[in-house]
PDB file of N, CA and C in Angstrom:
ATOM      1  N   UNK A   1      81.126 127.892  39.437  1.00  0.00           N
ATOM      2  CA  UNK A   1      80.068 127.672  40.402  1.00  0.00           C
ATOM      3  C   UNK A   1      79.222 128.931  40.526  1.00  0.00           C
ATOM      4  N   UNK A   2      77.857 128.755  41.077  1.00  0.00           N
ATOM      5  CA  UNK A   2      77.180 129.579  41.070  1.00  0.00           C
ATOM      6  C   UNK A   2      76.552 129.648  42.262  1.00  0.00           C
ATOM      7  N   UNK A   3      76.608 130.798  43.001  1.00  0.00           N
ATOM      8  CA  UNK A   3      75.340 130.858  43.781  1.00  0.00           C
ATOM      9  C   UNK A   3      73.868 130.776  44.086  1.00  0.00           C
ATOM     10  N   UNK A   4      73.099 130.590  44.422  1.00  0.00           N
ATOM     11  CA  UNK A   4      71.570 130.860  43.969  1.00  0.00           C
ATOM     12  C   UNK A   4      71.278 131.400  44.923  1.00  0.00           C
ATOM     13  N   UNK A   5      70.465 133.241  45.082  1.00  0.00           N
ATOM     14  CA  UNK A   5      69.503 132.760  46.254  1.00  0.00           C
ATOM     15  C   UNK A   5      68.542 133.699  45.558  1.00  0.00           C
ATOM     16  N   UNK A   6      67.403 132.607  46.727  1.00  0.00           N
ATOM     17  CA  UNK A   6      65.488 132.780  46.281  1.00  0.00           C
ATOM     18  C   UNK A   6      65.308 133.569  47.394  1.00  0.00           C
ATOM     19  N   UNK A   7      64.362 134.255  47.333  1.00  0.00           N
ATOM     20  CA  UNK A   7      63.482 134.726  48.197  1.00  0.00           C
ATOM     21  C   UNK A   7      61.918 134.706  47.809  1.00  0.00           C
ATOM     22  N   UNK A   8      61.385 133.499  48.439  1.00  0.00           N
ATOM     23  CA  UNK A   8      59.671 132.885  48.212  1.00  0.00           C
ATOM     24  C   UNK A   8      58.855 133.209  49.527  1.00  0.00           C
ATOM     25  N   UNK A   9      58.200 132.956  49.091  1.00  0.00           N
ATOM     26  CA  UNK A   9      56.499 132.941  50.470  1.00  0.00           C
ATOM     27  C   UNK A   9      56.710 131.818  51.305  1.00  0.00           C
ATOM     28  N   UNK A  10      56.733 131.689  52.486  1.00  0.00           N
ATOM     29  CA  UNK A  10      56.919 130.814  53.078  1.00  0.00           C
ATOM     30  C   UNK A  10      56.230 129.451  52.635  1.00  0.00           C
ATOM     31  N   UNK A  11      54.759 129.677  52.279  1.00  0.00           N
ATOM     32  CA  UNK A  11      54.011 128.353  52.032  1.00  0.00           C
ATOM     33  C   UNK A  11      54.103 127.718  50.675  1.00  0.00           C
ATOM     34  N   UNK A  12      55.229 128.297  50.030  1.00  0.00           N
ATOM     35  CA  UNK A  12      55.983 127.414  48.818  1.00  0.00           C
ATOM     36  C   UNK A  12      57.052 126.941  49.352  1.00  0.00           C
ATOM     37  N   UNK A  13      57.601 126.881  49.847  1.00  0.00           N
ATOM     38  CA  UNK A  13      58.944 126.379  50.689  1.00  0.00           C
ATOM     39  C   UNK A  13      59.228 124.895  50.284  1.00  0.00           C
ATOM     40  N   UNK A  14      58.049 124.016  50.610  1.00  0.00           N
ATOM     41  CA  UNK A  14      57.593 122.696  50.211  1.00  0.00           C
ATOM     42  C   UNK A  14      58.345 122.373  48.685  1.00  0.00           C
ATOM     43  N   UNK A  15      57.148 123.078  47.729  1.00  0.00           N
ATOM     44  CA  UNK A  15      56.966 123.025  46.817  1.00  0.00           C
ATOM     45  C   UNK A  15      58.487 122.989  46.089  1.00  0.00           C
ATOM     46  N   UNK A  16      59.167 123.894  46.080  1.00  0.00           N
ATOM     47  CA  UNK A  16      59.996 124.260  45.872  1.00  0.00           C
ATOM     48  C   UNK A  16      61.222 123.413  46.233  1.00  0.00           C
ATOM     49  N   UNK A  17      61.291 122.960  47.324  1.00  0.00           N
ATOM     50  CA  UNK A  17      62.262 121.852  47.840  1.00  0.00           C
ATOM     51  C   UNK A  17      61.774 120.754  47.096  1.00  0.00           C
ATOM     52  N   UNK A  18      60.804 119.849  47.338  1.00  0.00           N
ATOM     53  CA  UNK A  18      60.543 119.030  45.747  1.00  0.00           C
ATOM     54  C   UNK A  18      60.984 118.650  44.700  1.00  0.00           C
ATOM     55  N   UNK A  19      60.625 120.212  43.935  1.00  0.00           N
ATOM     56  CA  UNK A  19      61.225 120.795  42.709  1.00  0.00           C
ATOM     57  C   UNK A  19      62.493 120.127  42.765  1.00  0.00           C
ATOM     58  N   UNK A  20      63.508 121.251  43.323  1.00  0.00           N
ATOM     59  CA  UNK A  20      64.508 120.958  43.509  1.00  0.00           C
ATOM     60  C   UNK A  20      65.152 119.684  43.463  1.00  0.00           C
ATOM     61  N   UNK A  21      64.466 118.876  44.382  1.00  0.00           N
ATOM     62  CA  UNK A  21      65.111 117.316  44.914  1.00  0.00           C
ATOM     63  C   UNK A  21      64.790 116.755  43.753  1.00  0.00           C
ATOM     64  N   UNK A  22      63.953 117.126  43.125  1.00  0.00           N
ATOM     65  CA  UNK A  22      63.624 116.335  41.521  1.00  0.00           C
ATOM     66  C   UNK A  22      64.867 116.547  40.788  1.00  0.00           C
ATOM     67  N   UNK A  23      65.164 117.644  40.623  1.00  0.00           N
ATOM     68  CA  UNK A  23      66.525 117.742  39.475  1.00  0.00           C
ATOM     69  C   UNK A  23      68.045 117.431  39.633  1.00  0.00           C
ATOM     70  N   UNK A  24      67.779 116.842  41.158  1.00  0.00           N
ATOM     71  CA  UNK A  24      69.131 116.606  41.459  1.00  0.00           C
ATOM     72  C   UNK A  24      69.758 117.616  42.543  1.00  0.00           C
ATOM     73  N   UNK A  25      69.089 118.216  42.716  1.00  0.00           N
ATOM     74  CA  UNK A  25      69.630 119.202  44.336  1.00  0.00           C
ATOM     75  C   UNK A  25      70.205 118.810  45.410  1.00  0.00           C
ATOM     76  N   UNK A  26      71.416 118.486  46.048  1.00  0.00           N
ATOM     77  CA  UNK A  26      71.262 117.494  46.944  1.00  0.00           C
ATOM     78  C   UNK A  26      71.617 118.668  48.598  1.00  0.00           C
ATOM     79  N   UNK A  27      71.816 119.599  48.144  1.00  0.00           N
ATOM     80  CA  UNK A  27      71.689 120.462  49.691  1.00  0.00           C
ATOM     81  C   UNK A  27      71.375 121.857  48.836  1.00  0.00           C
ATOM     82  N   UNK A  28      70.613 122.435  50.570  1.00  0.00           N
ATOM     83  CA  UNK A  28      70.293 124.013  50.240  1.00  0.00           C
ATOM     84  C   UNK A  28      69.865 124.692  52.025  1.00  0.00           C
ATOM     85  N   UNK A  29      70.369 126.086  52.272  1.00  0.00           N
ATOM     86  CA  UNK A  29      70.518 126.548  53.023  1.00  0.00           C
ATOM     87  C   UNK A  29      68.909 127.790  53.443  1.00  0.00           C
ATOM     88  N   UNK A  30      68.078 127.276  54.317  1.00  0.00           N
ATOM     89  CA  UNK A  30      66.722 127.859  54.588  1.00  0.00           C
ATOM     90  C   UNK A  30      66.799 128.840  55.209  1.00  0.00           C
ATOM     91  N   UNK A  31      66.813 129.908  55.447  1.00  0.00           N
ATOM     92  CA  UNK A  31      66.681 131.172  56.436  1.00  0.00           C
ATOM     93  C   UNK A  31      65.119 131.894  56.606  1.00  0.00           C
ATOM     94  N   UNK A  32      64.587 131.986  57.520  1.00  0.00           N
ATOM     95  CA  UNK A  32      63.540 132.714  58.044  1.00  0.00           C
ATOM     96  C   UNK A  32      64.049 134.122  57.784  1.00  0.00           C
ATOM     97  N   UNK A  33      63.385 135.104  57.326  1.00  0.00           N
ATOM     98  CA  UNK A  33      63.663 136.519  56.523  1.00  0.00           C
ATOM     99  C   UNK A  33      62.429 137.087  56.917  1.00  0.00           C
ATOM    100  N   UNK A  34      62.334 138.709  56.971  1.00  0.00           N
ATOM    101  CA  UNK A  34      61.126 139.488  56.780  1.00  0.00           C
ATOM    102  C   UNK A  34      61.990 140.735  55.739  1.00  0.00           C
ATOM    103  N   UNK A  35      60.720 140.792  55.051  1.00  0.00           N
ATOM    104  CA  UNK A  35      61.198 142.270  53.673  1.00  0.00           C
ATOM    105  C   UNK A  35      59.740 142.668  53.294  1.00  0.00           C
ATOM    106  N   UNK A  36      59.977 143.874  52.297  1.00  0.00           N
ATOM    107  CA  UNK A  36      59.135 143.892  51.482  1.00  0.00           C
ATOM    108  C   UNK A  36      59.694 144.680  50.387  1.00  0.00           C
ATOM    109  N   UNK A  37      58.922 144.459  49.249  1.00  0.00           N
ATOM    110  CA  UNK A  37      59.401 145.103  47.437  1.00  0.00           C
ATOM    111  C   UNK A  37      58.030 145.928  47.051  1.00  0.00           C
ATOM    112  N   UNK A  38      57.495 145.663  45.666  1.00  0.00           N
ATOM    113  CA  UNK A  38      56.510 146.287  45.736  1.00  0.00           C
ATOM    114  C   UNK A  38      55.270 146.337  46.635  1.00  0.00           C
ATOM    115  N   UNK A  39      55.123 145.167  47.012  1.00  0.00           N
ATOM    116  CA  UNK A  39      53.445 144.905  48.483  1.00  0.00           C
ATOM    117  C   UNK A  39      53.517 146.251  49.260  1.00  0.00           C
ATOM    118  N   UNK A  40      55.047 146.226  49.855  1.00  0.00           N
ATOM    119  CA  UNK A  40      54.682 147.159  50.683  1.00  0.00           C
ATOM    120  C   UNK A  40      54.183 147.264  52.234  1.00  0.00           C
ATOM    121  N   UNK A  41      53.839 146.007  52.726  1.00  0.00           N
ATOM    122  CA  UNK A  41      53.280 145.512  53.846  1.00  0.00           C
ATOM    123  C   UNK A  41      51.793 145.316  53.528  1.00  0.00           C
ATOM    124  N   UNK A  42      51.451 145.111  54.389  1.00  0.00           N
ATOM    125  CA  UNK A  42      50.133 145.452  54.556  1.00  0.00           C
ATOM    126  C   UNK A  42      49.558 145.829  56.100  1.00  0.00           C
ATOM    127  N   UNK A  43      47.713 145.866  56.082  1.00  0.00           N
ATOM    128  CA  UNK A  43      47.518 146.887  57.834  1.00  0.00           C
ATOM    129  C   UNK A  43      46.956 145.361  57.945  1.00  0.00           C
ATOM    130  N   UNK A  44      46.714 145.379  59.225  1.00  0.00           N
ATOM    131  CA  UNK A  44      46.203 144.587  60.288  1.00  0.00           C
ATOM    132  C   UNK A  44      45.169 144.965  61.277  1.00  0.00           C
ATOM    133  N   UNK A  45      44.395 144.429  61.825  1.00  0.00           N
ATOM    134  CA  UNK A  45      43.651 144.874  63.163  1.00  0.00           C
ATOM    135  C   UNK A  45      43.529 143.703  64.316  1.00  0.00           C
ATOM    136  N   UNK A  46      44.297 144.200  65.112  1.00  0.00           N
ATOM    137  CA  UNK A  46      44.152 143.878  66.534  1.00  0.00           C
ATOM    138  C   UNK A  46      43.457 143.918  67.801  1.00  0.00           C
ATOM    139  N   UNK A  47      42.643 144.040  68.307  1.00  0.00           N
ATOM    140  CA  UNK A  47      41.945 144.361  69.424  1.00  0.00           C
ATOM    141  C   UNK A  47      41.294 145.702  69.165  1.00  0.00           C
ATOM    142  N   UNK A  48      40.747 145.485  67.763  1.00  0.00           N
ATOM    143  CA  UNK A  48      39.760 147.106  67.604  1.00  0.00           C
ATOM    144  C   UNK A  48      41.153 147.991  66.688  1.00  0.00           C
ATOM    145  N   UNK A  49      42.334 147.400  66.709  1.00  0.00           N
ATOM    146  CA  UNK A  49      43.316 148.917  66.579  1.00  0.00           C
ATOM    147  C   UNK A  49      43.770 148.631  65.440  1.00  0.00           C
ATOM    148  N   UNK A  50      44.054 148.947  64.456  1.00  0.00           N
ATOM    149  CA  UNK A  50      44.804 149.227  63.350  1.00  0.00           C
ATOM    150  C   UNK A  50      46.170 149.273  63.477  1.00  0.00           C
ATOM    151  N   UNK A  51      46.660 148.292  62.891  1.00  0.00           N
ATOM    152  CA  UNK A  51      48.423 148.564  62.564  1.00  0.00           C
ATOM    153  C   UNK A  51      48.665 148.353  61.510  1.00  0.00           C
ATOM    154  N   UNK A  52      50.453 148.957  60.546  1.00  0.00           N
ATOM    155  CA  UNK A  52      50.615 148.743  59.337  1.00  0.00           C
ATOM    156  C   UNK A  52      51.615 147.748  59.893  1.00  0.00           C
ATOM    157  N   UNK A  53      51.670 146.469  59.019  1.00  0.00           N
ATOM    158  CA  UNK A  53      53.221 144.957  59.537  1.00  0.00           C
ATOM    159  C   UNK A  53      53.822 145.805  57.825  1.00  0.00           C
ATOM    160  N   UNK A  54      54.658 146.290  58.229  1.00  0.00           N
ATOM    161  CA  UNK A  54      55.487 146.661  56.907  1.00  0.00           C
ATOM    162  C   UNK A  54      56.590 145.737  56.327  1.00  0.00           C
ATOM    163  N   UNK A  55      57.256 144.726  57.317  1.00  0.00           N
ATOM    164  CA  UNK A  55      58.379 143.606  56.765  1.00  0.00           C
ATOM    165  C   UNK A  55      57.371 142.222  56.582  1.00  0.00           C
ATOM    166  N   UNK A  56      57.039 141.548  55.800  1.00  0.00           N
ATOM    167  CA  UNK A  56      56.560 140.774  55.593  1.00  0.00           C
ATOM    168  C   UNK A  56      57.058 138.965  55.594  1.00  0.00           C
ATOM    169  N   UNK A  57      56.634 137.781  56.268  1.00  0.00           N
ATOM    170  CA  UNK A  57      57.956 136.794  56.508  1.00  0.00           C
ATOM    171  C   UNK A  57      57.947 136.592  55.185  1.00  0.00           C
ATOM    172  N   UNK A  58      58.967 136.051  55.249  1.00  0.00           N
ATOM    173  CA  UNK A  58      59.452 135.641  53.353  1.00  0.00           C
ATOM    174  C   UNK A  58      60.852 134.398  54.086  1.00  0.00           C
ATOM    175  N   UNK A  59      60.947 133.626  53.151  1.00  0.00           N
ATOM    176  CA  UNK A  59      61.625 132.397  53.064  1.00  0.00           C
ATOM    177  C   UNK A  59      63.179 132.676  52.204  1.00  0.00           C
ATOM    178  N   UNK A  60      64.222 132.767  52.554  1.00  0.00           N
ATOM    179  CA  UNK A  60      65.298 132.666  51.478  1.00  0.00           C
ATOM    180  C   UNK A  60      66.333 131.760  51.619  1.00  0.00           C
ATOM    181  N   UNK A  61      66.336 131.346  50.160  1.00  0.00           N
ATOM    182  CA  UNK A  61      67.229 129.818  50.051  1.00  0.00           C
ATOM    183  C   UNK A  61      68.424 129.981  49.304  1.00  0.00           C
ATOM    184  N   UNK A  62      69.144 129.365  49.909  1.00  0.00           N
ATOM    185  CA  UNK A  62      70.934 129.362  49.084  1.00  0.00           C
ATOM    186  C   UNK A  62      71.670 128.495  48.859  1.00  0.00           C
ATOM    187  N   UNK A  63      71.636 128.431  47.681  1.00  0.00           N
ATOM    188  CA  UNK A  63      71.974 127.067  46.381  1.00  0.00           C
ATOM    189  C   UNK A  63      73.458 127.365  46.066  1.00  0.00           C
ATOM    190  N   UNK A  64      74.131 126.651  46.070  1.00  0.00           N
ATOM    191  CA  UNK A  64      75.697 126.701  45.013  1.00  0.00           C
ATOM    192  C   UNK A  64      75.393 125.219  44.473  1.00  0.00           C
ATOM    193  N   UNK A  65      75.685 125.687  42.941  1.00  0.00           N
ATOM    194  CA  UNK A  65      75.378 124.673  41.971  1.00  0.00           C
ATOM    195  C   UNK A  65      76.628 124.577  40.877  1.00  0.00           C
ATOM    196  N   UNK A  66      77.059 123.870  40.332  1.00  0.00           N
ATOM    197  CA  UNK A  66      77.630 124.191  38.983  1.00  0.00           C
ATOM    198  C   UNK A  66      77.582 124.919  38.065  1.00  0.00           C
ATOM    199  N   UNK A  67      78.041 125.348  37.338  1.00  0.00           N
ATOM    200  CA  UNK A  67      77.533 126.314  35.968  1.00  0.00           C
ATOM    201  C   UNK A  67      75.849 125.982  35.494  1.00  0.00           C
ATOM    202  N   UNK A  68      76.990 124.457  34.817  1.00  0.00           N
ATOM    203  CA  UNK A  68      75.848 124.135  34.424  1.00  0.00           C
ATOM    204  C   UNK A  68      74.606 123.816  34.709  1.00  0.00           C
ATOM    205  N   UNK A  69      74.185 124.140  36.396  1.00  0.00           N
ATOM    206  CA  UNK A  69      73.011 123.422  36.112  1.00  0.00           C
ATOM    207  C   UNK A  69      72.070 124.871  36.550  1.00  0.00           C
ATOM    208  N   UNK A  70      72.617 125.748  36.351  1.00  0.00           N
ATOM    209  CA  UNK A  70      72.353 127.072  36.962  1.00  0.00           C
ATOM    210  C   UNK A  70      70.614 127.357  36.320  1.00  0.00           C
ATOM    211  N   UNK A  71      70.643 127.145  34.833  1.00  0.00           N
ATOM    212  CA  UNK A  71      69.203 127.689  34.319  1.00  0.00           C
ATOM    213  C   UNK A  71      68.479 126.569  35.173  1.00  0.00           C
ATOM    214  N   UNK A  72      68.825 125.196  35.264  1.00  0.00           N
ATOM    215  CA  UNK A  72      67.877 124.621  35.623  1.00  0.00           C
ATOM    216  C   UNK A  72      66.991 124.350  36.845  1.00  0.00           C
ATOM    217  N   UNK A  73      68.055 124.720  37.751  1.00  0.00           N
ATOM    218  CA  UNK A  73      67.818 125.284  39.219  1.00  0.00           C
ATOM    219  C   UNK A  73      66.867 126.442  39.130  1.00  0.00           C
ATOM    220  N   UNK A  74      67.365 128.001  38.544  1.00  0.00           N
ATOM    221  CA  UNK A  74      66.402 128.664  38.398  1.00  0.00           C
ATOM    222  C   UNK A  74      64.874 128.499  37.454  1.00  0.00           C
ATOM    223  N   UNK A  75      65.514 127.892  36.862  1.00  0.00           N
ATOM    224  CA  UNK A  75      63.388 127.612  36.132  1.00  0.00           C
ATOM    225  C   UNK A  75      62.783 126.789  36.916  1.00  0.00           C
ATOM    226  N   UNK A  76      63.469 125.683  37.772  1.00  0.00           N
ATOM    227  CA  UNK A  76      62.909 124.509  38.662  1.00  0.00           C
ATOM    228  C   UNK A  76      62.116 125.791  39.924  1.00  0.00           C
ATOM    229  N   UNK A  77      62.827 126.560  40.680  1.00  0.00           N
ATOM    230  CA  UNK A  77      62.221 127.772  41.861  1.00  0.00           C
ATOM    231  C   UNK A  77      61.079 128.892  41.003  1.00  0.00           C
ATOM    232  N   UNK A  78      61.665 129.184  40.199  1.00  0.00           N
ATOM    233  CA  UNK A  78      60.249 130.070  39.430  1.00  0.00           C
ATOM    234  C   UNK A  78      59.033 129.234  39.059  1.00  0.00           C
ATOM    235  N   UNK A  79      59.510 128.054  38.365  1.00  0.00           N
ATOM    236  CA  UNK A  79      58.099 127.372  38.641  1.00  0.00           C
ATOM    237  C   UNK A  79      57.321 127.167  39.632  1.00  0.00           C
ATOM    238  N   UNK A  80      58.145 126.958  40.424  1.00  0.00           N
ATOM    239  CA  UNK A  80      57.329 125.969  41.967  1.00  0.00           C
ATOM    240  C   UNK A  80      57.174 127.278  42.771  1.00  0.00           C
ATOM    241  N   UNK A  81      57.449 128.198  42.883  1.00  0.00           N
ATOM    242  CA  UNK A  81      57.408 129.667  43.787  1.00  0.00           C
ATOM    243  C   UNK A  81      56.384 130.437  43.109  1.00  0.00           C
ATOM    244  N   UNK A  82      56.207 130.417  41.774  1.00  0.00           N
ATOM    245  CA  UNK A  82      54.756 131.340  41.614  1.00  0.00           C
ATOM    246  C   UNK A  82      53.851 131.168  42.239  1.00  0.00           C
ATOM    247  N   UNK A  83      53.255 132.269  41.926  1.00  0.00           N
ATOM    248  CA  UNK A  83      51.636 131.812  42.549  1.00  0.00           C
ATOM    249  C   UNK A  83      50.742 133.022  41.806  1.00  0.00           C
ATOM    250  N   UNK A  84      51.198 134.209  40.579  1.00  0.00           N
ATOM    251  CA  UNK A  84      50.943 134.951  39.842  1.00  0.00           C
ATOM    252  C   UNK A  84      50.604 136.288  40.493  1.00  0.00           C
ATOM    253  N   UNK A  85      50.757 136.263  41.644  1.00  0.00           N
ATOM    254  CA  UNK A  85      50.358 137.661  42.249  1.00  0.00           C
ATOM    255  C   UNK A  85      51.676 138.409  42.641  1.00  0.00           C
ATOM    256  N   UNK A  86      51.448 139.821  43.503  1.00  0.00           N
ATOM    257  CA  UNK A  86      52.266 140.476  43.655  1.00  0.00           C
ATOM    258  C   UNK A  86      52.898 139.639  44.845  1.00  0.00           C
ATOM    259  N   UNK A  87      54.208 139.975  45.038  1.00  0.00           N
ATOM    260  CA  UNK A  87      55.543 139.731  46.833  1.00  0.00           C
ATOM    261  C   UNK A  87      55.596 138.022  46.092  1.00  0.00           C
ATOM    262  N   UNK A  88      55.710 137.311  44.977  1.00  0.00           N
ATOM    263  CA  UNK A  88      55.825 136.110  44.861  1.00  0.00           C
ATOM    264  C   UNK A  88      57.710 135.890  44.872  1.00  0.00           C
ATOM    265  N   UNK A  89      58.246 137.093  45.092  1.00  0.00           N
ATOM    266  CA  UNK A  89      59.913 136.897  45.256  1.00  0.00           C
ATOM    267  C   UNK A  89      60.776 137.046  44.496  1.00  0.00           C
ATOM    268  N   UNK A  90      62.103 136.900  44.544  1.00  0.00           N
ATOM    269  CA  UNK A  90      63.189 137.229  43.815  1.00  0.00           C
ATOM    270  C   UNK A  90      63.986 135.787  44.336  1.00  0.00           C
ATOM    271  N   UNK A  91      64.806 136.147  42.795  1.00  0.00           N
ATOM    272  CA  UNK A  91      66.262 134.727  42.254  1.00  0.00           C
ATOM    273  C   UNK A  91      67.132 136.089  42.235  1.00  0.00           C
ATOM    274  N   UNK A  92      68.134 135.577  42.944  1.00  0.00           N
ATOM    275  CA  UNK A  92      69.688 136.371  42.756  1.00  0.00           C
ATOM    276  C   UNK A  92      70.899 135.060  42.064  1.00  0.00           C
ATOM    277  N   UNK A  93      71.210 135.654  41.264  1.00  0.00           N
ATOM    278  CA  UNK A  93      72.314 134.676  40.615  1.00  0.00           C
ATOM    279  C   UNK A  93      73.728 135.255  41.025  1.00  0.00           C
ATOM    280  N   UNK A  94      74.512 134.975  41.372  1.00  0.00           N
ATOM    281  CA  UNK A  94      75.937 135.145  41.705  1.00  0.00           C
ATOM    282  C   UNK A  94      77.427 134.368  41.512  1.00  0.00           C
ATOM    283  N   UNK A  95      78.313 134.621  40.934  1.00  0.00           N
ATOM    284  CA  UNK A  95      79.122 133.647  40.445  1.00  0.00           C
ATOM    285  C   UNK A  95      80.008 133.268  42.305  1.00  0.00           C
ATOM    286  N   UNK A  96      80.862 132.390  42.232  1.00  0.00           N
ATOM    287  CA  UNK A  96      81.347 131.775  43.467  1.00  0.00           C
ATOM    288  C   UNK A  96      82.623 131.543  42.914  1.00  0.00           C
ATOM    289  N   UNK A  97      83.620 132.175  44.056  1.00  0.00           N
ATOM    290  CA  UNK A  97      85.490 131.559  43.371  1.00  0.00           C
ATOM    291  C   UNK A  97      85.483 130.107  43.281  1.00  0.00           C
ATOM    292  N   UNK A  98      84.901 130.190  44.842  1.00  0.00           N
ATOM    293  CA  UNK A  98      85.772 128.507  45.392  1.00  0.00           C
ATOM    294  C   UNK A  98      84.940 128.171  46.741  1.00  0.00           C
ATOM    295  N   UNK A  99      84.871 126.884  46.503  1.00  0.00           N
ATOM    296  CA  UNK A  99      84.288 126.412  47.713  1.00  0.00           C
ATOM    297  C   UNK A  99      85.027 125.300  48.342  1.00  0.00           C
ATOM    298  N   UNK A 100      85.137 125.048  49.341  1.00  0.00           N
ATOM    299  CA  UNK A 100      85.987 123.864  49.959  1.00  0.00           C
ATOM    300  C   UNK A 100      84.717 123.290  51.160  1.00  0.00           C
ATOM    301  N   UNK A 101      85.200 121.933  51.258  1.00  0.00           N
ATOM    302  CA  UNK A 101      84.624 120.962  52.225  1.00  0.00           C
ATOM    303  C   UNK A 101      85.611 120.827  53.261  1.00  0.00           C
ATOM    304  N   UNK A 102      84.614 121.109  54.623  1.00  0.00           N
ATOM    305  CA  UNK A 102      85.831 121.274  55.556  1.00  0.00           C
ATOM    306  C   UNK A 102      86.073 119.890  56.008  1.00  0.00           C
ATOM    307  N   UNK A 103      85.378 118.932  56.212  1.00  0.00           N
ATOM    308  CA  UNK A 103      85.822 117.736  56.586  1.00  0.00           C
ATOM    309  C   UNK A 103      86.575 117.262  55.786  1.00  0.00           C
ATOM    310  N   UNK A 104      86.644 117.231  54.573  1.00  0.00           N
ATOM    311  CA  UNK A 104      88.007 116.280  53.694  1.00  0.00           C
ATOM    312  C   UNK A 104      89.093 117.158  53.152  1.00  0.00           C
ATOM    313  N   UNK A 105      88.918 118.527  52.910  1.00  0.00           N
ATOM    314  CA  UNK A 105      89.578 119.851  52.202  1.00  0.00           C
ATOM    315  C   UNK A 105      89.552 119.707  51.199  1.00  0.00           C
ATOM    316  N   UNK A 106      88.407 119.374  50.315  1.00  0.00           N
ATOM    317  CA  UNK A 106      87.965 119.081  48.797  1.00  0.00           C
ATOM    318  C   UNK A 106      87.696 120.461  48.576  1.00  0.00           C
ATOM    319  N   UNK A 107      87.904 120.861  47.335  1.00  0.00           N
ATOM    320  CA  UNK A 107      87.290 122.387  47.103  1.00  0.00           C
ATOM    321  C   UNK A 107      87.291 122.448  45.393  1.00  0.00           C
ATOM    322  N   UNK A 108      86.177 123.419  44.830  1.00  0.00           N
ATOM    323  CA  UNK A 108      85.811 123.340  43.938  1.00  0.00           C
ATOM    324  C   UNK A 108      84.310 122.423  43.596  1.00  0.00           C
ATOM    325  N   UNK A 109      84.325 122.596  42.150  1.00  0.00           N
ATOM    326  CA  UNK A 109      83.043 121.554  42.026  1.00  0.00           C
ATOM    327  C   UNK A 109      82.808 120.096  43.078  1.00  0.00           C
ATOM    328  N   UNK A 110      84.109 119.500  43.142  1.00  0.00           N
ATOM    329  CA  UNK A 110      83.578 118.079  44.918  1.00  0.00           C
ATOM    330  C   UNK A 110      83.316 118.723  45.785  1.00  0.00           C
ATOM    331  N   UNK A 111      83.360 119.625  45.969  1.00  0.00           N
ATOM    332  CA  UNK A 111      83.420 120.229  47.413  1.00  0.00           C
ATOM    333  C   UNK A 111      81.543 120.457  47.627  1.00  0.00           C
ATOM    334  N   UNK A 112      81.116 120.775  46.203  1.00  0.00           N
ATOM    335  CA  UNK A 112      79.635 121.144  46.715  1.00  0.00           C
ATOM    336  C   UNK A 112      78.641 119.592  45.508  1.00  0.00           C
ATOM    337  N   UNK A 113      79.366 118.905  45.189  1.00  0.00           N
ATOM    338  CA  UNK A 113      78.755 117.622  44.793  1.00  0.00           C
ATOM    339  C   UNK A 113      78.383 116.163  45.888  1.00  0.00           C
TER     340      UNK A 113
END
């Protein structure tokens, strides 16, 4: 099993869930996030005043998938999450021991099918 997590722009979020539900995704875990990588933030102006917002919102999602369907999950989020500019996000891949379902105590691949 594999982990997945994305970190996208909020206004792909959509897109991306879609994606997903197209290839067979049948759950994934949404968190509201602020970061930044290369962007950096950016300034703002408020009431005449200048500020720098240095954490930027960003969207991150967390997939456990099978082995196998690991490339396809990740090419399905890089597609649908571009947008060709800079802060378009990061895929973390991570392997997983074991997973169990707490309502039946299924664990392993049933556990997240």
């Amino acid at each position: 099993m594999r982990k997945i997590e994305a970190i996208i722009k909020p206004f792909k979020l959509e897109e991306v869930k879609e994606a997903l539900s197209s290839i067979g995704v049948q759950g994934l875990t949404v968190t509201e996030v602020k970061g930044f990588g290369r962007q950096k933030g950016h300034k703002e102006l408020y009431r005449g005043a200048e500020y720098v917002v240095e954490f930027l919102p960003k969207v991150k999602l967390e997939i456990v998938v099978s082995d196998d369907q690991q490339t396809q999950v990740v090419d399905a989020i890089v597609k649908a999450a571009s947008t060709g500019r800079i802060g378009d996000g990061k895929v973390f891949v991570s392997a997983i021991e074991d997973a169990v379902r707490i309502r039946t105590g299924e664990s392993g691949d049933v556990a997240i099918s």
